[in-house]
Protein backbone atom coordinates (compact mmCIF):
# COMPACT_ATOMS: atom_id res chain seq x y z
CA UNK A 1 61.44 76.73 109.93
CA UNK A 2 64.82 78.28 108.67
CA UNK A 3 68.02 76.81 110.25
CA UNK A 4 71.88 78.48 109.67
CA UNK A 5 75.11 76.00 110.00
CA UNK A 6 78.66 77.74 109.87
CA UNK A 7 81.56 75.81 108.68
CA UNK A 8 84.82 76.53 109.16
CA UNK A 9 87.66 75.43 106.39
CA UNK A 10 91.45 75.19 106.52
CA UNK A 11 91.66 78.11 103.91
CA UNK A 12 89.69 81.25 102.19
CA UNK A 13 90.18 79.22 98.77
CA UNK A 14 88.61 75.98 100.20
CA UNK A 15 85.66 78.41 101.90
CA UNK A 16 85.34 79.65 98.27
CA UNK A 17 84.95 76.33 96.80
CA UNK A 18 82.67 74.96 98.93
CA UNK A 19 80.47 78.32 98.95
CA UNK A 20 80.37 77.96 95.31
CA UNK A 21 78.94 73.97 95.01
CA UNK A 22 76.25 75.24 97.65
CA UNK A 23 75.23 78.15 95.26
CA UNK A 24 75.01 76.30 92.46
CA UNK A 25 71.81 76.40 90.63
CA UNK A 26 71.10 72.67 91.45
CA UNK A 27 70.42 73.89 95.39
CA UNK A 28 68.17 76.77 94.80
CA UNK A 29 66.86 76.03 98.53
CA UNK A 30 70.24 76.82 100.01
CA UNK A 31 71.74 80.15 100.52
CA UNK A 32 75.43 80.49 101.72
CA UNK A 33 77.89 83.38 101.96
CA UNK A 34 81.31 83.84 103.61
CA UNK A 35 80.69 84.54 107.51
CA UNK A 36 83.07 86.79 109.80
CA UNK A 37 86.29 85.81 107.15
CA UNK A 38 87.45 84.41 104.86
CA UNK A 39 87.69 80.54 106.05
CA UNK A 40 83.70 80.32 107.53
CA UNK A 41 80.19 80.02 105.25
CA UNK A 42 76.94 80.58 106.36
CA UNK A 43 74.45 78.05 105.10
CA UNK A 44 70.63 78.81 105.56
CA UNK A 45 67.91 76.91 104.78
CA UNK A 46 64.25 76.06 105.26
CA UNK A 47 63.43 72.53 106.94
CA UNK A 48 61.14 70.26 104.42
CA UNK A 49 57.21 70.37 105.61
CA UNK A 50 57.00 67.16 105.70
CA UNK A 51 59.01 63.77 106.65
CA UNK A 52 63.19 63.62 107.37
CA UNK A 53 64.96 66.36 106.02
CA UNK A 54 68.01 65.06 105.15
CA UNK A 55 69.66 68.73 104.23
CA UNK A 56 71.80 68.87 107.15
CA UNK A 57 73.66 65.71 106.81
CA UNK A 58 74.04 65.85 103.31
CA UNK A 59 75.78 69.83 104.28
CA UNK A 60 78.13 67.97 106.43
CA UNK A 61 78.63 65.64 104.06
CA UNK A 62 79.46 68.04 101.33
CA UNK A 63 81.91 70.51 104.14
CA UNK A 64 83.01 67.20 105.21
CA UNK A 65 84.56 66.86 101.39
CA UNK A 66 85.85 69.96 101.66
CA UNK A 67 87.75 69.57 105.20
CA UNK A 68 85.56 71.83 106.74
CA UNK A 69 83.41 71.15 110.03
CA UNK A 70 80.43 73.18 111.59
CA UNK A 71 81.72 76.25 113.80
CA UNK A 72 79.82 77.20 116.84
């Protein structure tokens, strides 16, 4: 099942920097890209097909870092 999470940042260079940890070759199962601006990125993923996905937290986590929170 895919899910999408938008964060919001303080700035466009702070989106930027976040987008590009996410689309680092190390999380091939995550796509992101700015969303509507330059301070929001779209994260979408697949949920595991079995046990806890952990993916979500571990995004907040990470936007969390970054000073950015999910946008709904």
């Amino acid at each position: 099942m895919q899910n999408k999470i938008i964060y919001q940042f303080p700035s466009a260079q702070v989106a930027n920097r976040f987008l590009n940890e996410i689309n680092a070759p190390q999380l091939p199962h995550i796509k992101a890209k700015l969303h509507r601006g330059s301070d929001k990125v779209e994260v979408v993923y697949f949920y595991a097909d079995s046990g806890f996905d952990s993916t979500s937290s571990e995004l907040d986590d990470l936007a969390s870092k970054y000073d950015g929170a999910e946008f709904s």
